[in-house]
Protein backbone atom coordinates (compact mmCIF):
# COMPACT_ATOMS: atom_id res chain seq x y z
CA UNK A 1 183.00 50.88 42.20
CA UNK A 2 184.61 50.94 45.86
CA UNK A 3 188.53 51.86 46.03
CA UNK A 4 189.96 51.39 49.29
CA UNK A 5 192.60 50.97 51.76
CA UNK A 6 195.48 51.79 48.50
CA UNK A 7 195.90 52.95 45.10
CA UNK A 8 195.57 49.98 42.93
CA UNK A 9 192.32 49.75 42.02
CA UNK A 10 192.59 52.94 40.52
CA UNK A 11 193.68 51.87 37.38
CA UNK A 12 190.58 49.86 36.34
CA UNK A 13 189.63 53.29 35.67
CA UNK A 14 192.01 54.20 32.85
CA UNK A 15 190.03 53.88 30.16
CA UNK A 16 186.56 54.87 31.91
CA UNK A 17 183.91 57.44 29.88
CA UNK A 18 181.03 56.48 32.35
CA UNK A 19 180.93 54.56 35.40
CA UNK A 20 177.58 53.14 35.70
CA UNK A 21 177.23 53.22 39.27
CA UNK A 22 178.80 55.05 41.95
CA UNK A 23 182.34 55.77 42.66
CA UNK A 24 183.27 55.38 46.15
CA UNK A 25 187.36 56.44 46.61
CA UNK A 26 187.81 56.00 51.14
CA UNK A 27 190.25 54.77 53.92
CA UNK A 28 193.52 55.45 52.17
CA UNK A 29 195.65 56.49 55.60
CA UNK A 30 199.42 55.66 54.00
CA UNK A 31 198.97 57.95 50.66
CA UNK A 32 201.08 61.35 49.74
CA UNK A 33 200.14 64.13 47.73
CA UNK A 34 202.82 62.79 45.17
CA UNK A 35 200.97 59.56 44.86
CA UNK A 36 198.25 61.34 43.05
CA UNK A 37 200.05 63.68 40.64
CA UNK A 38 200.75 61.09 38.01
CA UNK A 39 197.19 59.61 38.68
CA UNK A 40 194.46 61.10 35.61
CA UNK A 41 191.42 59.96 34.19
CA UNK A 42 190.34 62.11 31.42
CA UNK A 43 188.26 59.63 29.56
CA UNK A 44 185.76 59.89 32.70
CA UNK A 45 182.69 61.85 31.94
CA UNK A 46 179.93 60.64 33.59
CA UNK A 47 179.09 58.82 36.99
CA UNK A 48 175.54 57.30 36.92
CA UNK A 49 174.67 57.36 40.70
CA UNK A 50 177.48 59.43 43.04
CA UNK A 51 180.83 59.99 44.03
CA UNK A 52 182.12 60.00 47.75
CA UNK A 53 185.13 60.84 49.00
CA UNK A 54 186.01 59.75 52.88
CA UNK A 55 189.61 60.24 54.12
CA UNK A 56 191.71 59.62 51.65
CA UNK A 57 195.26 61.25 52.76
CA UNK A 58 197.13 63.06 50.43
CA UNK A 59 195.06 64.11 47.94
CA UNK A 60 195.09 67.79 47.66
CA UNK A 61 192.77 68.39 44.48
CA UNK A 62 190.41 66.19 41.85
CA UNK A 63 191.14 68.62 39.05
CA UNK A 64 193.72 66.12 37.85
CA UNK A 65 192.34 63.41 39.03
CA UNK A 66 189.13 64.07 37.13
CA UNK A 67 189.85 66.98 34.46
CA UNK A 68 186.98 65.80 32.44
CA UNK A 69 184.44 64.21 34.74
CA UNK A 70 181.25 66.85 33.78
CA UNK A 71 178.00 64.69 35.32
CA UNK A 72 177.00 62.65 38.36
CA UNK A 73 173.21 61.85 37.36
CA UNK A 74 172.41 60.68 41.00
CA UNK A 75 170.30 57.75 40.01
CA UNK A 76 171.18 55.96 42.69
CA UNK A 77 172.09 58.33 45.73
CA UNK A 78 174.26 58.18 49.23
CA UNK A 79 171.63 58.96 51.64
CA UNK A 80 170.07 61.53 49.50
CA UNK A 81 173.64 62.81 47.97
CA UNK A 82 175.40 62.36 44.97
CA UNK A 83 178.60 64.26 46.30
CA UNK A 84 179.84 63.53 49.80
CA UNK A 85 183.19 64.87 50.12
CA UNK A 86 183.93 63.98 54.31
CA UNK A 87 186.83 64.03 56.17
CA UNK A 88 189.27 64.72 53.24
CA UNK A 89 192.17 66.10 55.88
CA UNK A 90 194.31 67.27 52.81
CA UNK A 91 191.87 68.63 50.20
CA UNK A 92 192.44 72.17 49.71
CA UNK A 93 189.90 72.62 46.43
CA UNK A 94 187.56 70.27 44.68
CA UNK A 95 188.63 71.33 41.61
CA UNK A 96 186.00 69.74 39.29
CA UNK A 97 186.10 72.48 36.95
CA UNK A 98 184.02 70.43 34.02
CA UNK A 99 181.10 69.46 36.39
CA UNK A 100 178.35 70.96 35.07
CA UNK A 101 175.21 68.82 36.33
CA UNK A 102 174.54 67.23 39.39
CA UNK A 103 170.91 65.84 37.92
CA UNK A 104 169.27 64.30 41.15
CA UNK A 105 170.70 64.63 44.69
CA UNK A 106 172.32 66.81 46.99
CA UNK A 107 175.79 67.79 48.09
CA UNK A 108 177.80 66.74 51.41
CA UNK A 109 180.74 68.48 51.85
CA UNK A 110 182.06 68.19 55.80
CA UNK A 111 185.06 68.44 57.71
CA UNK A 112 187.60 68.91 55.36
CA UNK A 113 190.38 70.78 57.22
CA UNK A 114 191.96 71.92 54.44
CA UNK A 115 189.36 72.52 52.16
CA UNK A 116 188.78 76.00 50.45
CA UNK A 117 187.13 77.54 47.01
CA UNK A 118 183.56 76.66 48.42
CA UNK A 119 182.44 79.99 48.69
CA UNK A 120 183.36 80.97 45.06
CA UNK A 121 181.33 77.91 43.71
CA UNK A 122 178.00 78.75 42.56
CA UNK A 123 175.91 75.54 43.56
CA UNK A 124 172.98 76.43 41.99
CA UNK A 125 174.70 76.38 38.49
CA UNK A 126 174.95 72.79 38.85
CA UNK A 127 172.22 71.60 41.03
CA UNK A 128 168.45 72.11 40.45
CA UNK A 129 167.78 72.51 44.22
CA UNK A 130 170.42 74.00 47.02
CA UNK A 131 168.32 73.80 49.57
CA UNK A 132 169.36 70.11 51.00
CA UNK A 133 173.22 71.32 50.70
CA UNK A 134 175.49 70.49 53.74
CA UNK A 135 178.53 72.58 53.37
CA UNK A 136 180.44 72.54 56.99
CA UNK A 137 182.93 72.44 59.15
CA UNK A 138 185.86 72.94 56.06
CA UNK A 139 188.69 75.37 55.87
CA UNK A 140 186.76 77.74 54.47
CA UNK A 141 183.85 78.44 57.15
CA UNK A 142 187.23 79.69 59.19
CA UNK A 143 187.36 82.74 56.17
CA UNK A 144 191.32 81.35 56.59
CA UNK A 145 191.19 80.68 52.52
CA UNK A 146 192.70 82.93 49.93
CA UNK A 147 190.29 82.42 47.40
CA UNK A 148 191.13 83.93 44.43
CA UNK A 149 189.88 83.34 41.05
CA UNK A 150 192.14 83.72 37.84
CA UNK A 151 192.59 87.50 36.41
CA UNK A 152 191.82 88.97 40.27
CA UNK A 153 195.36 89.36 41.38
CA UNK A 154 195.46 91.81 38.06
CA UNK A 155 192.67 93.30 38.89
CA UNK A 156 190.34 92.29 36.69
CA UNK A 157 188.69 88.94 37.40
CA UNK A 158 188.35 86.20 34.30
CA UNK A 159 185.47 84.63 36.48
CA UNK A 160 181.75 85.39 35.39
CA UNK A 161 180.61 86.27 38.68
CA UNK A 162 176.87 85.73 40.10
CA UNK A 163 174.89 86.60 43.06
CA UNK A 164 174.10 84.13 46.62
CA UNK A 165 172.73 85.04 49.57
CA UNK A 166 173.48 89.10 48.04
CA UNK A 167 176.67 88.75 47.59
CA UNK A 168 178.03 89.39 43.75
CA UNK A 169 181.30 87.35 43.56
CA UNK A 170 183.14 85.80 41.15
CA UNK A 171 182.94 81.76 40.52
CA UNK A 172 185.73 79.66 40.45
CA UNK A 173 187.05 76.11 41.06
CA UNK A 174 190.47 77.16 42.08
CA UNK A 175 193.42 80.10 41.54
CA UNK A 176 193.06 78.75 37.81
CA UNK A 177 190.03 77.67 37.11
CA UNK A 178 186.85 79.26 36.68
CA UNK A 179 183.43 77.94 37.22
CA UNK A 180 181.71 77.59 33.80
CA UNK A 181 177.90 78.41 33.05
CA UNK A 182 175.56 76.38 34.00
């Protein structure tokens, strides 16, 4: 499914469980962050093949955009990914705090401006293989993000946290969110 240019082919989504196929959401330059805060899908589950994301303005999060999405199976994948998030210029989180299983595929996430809550996102709970990852040029390679998952400011983190590269952190999708077990 390919929704471009504006908003209204959204709604052929409302009552979505599974897209079979990919979901393509790109070149929306005259939408605000309050176009999307009405906008939820929480009947959508499941994508078959993969979900890309390319410059959509205004949208600041998927967490309500997607509450419930949980896989992308990756059948089908965008030159070897079945999550391209690129040139999102106001995403500040992904916020998929269901997704639990990227089956087959990689993930693309690049030049995102805004973009934090990548380091506290534990990949590997998701994905059976980092190793073709592409996680640059965001927000958060500039160590400019406040990521904080829930329970930290109080001293005691909510967040199960897990180990990368030897670092122990906590995982989390956003300031509200943790990431779940994978």
């Amino acid at each position: 499914m390919d929704i471009r240019n504006n908003l209204t082919r959204l709604s052929l989504l409302e009552n979505c469980t599974v897209i079979e196929g990919h979901l393509q959401i790109l070149l929306m330059f005259k939408t605000k962050p309050e176009d999307f805060r009405e906008l939820s899908f929480p009947k959508l589950t499941m994508i078959t093949d993969y979900l890309l994301l390319f410059r959509v303005y205004g949208l600041e999060s998927l967490k309500g955009l997607f509450p419930n999405l949980t896989v992308i199976r990756g059948t089908h994948l965008f030159f070897n990914y079945a999550l391209v998030i690129f040139e999102m210029v106001h995403l500040k989180e992904i916020g998929l705090y269901n997704l639990m299983n990227i089956t087959r595929g990689a993930v693309r996430i690049e030049k995102n401006n805004e973009l934090c809550y990548l380091s506290t996102i534990d990949w590997s709970r998701i994905l059976d293989s980092v190793e073709d990852n592409y996680i640059i040029a965001n927000k958060d390679d500039k160590e400019e993000c406040g990521d904080v998952c829930p329970g930290t400011v109080k001293g005691k983190s909510n967040c199960p946290p897990t180990v990368i590269n030897g670092i122990f952190i906590e995982r989390c999708w956003t300031h509200d969110r943790c990431q779940r077990g994978g």
